[in-house]
PDB file of N, CA and C in Angstrom:
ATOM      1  N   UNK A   1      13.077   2.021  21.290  1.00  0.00           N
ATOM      2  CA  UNK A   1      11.861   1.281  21.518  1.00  0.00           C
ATOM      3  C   UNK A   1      11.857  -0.035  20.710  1.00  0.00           C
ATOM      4  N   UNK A   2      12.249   0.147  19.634  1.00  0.00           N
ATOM      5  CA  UNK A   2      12.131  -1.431  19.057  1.00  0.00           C
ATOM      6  C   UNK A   2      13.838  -2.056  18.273  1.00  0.00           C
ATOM      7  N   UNK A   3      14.701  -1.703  19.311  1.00  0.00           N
ATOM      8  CA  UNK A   3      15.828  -2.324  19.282  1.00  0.00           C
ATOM      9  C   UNK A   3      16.648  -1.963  17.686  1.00  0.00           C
ATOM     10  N   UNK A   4      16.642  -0.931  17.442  1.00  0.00           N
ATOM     11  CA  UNK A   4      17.146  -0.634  16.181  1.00  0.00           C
ATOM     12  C   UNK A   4      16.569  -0.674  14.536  1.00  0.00           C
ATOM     13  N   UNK A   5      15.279  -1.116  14.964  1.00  0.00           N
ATOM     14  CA  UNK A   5      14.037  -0.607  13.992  1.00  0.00           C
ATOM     15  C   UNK A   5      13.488  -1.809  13.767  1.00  0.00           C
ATOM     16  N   UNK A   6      12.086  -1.279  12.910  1.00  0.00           N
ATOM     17  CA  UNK A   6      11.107  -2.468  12.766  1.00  0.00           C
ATOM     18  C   UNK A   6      11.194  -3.563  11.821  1.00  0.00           C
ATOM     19  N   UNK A   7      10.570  -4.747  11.794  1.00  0.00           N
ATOM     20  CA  UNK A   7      11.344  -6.240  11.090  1.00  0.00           C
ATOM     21  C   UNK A   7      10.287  -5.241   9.786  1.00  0.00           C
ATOM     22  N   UNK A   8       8.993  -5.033  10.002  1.00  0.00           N
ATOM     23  CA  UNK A   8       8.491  -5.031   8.558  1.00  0.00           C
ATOM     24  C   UNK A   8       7.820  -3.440   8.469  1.00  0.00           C
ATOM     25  N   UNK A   9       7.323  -3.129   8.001  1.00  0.00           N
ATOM     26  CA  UNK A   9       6.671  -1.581   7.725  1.00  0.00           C
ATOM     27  C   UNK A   9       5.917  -1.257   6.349  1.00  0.00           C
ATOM     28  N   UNK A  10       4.715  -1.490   6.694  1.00  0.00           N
ATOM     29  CA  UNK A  10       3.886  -0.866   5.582  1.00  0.00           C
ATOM     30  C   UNK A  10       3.201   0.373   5.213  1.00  0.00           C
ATOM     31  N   UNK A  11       3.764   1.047   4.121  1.00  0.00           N
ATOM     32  CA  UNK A  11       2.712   2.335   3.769  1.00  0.00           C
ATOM     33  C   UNK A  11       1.744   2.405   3.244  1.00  0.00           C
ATOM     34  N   UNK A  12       0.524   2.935   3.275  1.00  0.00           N
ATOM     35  CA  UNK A  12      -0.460   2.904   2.648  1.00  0.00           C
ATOM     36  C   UNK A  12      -1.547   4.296   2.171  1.00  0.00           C
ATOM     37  N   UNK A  13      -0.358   5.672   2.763  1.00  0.00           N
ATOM     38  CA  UNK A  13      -1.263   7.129   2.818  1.00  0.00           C
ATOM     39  C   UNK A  13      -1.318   7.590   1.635  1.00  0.00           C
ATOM     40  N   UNK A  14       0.252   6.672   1.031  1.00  0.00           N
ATOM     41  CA  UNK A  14       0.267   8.003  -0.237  1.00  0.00           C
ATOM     42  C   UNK A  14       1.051   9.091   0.226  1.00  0.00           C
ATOM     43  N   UNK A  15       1.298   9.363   1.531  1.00  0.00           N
ATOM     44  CA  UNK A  15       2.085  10.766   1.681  1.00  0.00           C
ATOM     45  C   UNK A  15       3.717  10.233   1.511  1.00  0.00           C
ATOM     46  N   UNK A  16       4.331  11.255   0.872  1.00  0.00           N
ATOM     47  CA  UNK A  16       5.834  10.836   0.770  1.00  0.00           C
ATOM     48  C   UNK A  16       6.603  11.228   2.196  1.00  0.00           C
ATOM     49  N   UNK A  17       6.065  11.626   3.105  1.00  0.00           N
ATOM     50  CA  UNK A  17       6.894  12.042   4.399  1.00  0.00           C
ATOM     51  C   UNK A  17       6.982  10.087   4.888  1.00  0.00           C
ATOM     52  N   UNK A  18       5.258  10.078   5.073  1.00  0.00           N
ATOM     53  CA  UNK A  18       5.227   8.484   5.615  1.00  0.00           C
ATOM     54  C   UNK A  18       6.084   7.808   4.851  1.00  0.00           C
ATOM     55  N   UNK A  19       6.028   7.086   3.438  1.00  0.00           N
ATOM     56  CA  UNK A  19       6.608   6.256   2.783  1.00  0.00           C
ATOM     57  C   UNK A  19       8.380   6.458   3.016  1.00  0.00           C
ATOM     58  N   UNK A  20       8.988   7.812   3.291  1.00  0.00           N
ATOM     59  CA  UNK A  20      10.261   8.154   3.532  1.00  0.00           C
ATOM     60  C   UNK A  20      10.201   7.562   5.146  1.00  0.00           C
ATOM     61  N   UNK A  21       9.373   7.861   6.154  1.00  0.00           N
ATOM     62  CA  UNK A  21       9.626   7.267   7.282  1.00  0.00           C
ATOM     63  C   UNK A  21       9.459   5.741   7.645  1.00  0.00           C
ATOM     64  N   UNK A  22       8.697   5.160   6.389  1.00  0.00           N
ATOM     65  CA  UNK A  22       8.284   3.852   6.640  1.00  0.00           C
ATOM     66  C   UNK A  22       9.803   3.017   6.250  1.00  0.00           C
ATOM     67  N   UNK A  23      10.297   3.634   5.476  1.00  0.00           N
ATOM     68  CA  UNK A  23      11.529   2.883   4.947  1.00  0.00           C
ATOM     69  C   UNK A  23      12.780   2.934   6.127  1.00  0.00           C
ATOM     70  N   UNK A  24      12.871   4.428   6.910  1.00  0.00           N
ATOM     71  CA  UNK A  24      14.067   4.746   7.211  1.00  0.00           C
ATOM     72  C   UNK A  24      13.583   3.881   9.047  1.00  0.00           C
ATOM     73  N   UNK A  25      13.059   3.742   8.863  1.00  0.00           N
ATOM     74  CA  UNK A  25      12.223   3.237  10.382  1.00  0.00           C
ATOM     75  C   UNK A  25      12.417   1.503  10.500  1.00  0.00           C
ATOM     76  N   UNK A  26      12.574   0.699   9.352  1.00  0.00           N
ATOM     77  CA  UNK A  26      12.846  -0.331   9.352  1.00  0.00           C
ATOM     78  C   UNK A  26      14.673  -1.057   9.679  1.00  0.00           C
ATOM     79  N   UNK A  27      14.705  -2.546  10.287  1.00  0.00           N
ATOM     80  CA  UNK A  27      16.152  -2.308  10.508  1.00  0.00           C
ATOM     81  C   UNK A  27      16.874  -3.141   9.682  1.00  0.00           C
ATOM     82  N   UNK A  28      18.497  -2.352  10.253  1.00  0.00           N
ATOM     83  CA  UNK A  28      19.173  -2.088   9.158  1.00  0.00           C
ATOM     84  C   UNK A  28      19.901  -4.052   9.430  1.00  0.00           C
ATOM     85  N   UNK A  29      19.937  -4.346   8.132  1.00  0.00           N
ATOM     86  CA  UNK A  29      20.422  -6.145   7.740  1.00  0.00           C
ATOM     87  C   UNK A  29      18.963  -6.630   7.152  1.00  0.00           C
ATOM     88  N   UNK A  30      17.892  -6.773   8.140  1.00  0.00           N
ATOM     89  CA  UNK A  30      16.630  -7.146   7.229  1.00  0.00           C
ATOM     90  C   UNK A  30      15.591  -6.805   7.509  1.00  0.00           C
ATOM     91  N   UNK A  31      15.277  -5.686   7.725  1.00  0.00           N
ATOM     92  CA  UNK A  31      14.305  -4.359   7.344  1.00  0.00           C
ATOM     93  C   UNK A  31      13.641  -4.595   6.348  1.00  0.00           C
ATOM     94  N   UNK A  32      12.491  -4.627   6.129  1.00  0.00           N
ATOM     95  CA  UNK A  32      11.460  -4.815   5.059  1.00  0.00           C
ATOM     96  C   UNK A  32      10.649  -3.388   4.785  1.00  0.00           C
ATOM     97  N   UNK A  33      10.379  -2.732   3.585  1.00  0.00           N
ATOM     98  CA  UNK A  33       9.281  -1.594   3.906  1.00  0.00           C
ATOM     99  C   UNK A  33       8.738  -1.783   2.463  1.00  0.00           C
ATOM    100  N   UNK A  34       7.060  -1.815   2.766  1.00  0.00           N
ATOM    101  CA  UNK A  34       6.235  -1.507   1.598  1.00  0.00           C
ATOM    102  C   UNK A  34       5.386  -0.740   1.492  1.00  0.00           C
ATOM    103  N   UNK A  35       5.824  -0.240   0.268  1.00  0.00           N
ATOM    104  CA  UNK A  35       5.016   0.657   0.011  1.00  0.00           C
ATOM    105  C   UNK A  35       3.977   0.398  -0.881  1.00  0.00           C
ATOM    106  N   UNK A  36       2.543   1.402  -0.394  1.00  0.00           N
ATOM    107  CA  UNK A  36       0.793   0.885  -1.063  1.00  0.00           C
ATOM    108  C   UNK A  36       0.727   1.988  -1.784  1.00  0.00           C
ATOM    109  N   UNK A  37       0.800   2.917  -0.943  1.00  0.00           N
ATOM    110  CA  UNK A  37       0.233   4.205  -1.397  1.00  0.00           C
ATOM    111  C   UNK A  37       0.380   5.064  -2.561  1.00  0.00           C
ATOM    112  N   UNK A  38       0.008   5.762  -3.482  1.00  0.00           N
ATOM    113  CA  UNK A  38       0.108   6.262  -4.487  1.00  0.00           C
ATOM    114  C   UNK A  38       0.394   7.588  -4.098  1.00  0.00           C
ATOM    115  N   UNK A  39       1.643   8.669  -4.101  1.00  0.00           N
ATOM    116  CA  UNK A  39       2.136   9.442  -4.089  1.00  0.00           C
ATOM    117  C   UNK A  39       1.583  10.527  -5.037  1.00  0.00           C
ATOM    118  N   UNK A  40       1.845  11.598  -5.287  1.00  0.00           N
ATOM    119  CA  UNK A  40       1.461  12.556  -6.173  1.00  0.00           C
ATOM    120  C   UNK A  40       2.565  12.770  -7.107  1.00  0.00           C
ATOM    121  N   UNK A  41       2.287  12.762  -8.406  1.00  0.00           N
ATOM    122  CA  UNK A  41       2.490  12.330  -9.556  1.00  0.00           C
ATOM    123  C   UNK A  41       3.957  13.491  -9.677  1.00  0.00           C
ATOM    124  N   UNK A  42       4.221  14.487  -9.247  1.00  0.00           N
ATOM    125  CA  UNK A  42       5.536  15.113  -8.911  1.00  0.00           C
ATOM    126  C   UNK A  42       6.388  14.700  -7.666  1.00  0.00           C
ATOM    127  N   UNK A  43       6.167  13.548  -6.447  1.00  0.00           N
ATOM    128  CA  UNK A  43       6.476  13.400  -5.327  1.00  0.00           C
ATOM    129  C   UNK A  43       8.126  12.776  -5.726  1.00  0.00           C
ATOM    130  N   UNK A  44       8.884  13.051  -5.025  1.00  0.00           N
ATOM    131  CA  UNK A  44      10.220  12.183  -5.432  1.00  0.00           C
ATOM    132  C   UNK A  44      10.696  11.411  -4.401  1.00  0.00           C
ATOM    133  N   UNK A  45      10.767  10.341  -3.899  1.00  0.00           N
ATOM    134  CA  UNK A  45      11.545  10.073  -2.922  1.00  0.00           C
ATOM    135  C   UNK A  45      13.013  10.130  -2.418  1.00  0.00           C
ATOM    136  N   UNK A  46      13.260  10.454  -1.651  1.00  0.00           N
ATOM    137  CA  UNK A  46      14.710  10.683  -1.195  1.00  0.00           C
ATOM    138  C   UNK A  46      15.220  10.098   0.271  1.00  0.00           C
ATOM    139  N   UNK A  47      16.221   9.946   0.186  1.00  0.00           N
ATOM    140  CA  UNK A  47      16.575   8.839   1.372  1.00  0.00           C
ATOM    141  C   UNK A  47      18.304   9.184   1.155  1.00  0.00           C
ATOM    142  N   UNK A  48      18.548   9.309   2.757  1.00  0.00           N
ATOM    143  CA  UNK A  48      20.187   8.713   2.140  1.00  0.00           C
ATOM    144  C   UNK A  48      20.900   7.659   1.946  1.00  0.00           C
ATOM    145  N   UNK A  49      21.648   7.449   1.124  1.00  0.00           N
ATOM    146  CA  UNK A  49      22.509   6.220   0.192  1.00  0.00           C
ATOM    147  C   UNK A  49      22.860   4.855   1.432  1.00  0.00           C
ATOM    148  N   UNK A  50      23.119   5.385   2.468  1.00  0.00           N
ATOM    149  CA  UNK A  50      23.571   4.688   3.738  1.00  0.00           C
ATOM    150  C   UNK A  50      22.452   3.291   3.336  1.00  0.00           C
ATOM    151  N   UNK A  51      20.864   4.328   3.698  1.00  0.00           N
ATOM    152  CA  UNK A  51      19.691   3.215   4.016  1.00  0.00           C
ATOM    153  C   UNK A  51      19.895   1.911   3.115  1.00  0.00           C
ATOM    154  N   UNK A  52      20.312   1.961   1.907  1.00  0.00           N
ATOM    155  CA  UNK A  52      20.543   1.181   0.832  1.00  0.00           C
ATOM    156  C   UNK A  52      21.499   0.529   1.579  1.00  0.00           C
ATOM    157  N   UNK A  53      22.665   0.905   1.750  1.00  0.00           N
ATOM    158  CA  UNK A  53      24.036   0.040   2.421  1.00  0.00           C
ATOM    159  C   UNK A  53      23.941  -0.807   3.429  1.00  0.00           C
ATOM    160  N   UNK A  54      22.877  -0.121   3.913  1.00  0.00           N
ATOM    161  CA  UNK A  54      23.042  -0.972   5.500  1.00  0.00           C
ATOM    162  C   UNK A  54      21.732  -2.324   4.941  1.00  0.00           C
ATOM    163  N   UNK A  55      21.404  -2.661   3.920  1.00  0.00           N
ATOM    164  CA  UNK A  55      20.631  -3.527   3.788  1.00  0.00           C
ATOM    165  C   UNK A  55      19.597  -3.613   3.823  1.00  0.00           C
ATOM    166  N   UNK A  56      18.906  -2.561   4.071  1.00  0.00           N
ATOM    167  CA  UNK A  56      16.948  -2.518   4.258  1.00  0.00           C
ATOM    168  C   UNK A  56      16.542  -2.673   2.762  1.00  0.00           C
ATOM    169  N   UNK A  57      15.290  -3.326   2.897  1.00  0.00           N
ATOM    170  CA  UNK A  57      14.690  -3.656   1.754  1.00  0.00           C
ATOM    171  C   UNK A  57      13.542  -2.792   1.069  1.00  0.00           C
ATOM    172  N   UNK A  58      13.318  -2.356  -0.110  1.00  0.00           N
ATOM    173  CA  UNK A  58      12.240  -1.395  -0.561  1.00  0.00           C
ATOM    174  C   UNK A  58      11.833  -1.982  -1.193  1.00  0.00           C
ATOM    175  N   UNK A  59      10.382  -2.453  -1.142  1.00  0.00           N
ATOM    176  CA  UNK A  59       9.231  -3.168  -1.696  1.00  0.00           C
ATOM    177  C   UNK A  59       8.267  -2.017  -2.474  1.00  0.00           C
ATOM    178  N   UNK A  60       7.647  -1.837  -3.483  1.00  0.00           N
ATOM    179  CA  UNK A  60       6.489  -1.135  -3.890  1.00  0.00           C
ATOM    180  C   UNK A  60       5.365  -2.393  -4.463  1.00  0.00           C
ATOM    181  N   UNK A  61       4.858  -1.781  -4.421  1.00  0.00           N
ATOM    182  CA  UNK A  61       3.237  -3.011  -5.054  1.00  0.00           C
ATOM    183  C   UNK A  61       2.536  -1.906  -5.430  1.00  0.00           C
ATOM    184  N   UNK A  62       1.534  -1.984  -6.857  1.00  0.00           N
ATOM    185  CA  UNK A  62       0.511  -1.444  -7.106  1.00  0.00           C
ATOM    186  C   UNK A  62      -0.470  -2.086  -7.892  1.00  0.00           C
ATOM    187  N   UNK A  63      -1.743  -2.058  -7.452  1.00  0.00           N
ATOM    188  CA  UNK A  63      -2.862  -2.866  -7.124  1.00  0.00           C
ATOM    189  C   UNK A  63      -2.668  -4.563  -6.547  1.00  0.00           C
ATOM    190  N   UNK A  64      -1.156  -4.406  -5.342  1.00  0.00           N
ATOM    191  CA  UNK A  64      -0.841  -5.978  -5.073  1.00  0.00           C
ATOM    192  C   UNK A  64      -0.372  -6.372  -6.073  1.00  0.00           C
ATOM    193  N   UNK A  65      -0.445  -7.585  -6.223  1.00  0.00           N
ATOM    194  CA  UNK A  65      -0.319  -8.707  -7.381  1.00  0.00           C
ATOM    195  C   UNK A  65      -1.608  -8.615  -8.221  1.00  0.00           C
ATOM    196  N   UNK A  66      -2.213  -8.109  -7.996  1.00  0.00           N
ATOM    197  CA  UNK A  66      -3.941  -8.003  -8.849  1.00  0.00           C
ATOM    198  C   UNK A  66      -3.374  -7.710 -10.457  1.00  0.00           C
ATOM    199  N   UNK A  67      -3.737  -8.205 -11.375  1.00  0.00           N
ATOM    200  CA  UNK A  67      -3.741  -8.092 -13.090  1.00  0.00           C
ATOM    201  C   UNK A  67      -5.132  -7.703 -13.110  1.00  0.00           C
ATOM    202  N   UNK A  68      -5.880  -6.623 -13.408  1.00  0.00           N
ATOM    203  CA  UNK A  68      -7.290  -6.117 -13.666  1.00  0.00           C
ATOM    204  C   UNK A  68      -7.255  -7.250 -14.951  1.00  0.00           C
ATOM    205  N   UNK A  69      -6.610  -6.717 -16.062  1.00  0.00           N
ATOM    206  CA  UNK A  69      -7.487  -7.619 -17.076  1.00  0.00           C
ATOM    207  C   UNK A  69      -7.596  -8.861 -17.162  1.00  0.00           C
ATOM    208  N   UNK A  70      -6.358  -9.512 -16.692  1.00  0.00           N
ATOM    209  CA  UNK A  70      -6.474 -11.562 -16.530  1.00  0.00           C
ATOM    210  C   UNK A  70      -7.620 -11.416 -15.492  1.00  0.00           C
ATOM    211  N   UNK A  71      -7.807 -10.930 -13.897  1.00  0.00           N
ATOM    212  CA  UNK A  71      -8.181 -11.062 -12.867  1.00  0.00           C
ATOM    213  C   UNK A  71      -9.712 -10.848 -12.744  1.00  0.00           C
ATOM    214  N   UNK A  72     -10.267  -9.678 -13.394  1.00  0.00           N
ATOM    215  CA  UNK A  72     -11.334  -9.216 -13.191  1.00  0.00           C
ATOM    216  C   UNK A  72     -12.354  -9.913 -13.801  1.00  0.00           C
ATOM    217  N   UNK A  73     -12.226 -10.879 -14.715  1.00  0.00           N
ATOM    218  CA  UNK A  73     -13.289 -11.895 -15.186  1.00  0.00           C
ATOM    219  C   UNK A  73     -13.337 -12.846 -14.163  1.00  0.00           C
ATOM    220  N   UNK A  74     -12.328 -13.625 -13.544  1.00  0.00           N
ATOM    221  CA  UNK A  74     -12.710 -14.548 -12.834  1.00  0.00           C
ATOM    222  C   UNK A  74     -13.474 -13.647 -11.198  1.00  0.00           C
ATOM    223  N   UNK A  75     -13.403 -12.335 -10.712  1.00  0.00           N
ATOM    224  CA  UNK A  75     -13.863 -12.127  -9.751  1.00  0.00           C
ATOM    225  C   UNK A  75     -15.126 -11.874  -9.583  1.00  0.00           C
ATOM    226  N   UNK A  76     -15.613 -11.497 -11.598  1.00  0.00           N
ATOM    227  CA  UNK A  76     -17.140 -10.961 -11.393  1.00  0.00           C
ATOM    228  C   UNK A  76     -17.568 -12.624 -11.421  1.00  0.00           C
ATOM    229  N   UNK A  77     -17.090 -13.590 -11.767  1.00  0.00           N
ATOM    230  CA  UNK A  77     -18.079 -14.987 -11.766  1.00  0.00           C
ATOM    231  C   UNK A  77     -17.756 -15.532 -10.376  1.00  0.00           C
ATOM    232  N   UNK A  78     -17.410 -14.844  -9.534  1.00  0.00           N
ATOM    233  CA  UNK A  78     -17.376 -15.267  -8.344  1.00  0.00           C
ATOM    234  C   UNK A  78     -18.391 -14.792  -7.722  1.00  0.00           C
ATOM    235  N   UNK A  79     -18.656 -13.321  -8.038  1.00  0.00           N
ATOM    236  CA  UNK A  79     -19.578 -12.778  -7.207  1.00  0.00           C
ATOM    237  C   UNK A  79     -20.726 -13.285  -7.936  1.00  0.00           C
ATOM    238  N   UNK A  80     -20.628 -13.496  -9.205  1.00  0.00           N
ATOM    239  CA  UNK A  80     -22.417 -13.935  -9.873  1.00  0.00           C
ATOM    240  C   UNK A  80     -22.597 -15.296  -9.320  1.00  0.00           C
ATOM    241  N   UNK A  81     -21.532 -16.164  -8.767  1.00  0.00           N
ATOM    242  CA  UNK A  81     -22.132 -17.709  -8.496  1.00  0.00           C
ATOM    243  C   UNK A  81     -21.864 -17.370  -6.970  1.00  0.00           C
ATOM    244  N   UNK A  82     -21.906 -15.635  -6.219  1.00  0.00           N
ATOM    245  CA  UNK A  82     -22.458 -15.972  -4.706  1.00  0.00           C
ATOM    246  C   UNK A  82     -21.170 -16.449  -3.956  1.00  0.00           C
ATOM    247  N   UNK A  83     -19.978 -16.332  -4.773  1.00  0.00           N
ATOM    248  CA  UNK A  83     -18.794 -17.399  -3.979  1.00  0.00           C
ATOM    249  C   UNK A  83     -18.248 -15.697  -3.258  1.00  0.00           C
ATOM    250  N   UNK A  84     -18.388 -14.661  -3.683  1.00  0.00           N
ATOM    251  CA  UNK A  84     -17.715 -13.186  -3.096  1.00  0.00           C
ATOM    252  C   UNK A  84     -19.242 -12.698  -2.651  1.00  0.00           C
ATOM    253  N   UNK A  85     -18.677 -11.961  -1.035  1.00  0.00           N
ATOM    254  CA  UNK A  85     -20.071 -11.217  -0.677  1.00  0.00           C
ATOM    255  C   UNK A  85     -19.234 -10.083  -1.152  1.00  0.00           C
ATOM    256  N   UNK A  86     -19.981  -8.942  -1.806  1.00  0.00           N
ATOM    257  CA  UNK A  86     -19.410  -7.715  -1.663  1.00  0.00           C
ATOM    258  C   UNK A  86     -20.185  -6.708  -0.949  1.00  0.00           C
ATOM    259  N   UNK A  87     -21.562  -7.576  -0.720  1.00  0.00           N
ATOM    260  CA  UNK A  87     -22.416  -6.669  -0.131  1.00  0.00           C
ATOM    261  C   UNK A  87     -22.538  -6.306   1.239  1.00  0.00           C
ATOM    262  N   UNK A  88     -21.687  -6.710   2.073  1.00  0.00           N
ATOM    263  CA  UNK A  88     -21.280  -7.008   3.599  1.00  0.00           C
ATOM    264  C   UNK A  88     -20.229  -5.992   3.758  1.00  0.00           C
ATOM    265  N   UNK A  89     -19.364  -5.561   2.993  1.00  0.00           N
ATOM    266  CA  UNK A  89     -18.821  -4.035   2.867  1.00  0.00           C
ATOM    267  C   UNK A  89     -19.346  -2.911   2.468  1.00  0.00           C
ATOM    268  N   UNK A  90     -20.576  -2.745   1.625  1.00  0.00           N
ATOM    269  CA  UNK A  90     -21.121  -1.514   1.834  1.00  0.00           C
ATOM    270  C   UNK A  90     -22.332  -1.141   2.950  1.00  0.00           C
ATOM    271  N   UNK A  91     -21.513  -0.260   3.758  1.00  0.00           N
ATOM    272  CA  UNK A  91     -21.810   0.531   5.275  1.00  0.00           C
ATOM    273  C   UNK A  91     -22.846   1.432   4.872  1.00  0.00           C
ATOM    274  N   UNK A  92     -22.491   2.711   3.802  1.00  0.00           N
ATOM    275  CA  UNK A  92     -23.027   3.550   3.623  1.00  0.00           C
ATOM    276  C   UNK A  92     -23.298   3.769   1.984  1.00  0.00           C
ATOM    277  N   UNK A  93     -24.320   4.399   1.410  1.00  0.00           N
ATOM    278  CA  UNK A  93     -24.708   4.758   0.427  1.00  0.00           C
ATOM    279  C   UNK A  93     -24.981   6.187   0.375  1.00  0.00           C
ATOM    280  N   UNK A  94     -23.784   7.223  -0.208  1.00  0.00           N
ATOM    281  CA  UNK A  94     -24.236   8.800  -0.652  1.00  0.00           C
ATOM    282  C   UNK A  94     -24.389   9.367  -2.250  1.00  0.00           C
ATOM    283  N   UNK A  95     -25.017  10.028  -2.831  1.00  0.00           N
ATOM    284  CA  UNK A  95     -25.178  10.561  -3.466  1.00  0.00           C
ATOM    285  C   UNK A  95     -24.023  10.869  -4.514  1.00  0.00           C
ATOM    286  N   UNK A  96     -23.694  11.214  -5.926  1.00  0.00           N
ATOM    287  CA  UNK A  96     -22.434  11.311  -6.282  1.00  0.00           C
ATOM    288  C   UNK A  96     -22.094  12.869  -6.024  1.00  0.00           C
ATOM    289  N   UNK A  97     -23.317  13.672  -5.697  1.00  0.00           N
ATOM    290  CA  UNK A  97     -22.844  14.679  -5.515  1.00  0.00           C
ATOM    291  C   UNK A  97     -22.481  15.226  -4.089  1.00  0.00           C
ATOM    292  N   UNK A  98     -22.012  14.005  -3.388  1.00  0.00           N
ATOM    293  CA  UNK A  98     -21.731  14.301  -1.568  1.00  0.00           C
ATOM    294  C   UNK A  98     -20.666  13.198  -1.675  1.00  0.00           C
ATOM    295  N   UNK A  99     -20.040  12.513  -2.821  1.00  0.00           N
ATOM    296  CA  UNK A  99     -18.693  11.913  -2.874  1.00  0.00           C
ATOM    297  C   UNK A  99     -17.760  12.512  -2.261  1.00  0.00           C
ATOM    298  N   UNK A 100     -16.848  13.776  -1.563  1.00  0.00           N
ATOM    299  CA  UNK A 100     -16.176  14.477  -0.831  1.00  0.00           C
ATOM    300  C   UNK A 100     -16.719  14.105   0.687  1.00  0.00           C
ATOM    301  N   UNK A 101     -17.522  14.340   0.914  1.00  0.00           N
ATOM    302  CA  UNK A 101     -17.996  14.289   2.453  1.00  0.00           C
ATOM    303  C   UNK A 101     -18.089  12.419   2.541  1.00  0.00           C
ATOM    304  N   UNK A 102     -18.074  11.731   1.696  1.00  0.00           N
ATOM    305  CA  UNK A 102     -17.779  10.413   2.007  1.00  0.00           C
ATOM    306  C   UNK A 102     -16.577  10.326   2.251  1.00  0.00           C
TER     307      UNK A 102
END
């Protein structure tokens, strides 16, 4: 279907089946795969040695490029001078004790 695999591939579940298929699914010379997702803290990835050979690329990012501590001062004076809506993303408001069913 897509001629010997995909140019780019992003993960974002956290499950290590996906992040193993997001990589092996990309093609082989310049194959891109990134990974978002945060795995469980025993998860190992495994792949065979080939995927490496044949040139695909393994990207990870966590929180992006975001630095919380340089970053997070300049975002709250964004939102206090009105320059960030954040309020246009909250849909719903539940209880902390119905946090699961959110």
């Amino acid at each position: 279907m897509t001629n010997g695999g995909v140019d780019r591939s992003v993960e974002c579940t956290g499950s290590l089946s996906a992040m193993i298929s997001a990589f092996e699914c990309v093609h082989d010379g310049w194959g891109v795969a990134v990974l978002v997702g945060v795995p469980n803290k025993d998860d190992a990835f495994k792949t065979h040695p080939i995927n490496l050979l044949n040139e695909k690329t393994l990207k990870g990012t966590f929180f992006g490029n975001y630095k919380p501590p340089s970053d997070l001062p300049s975002v709250v004076e964004m939102y206090m001078n009105k320059e960030l809506e954040l309020e246009k993303f909250i849909t719903h408001e539940v209880p902390f004790s119905e946090i699961n069913k959110a």
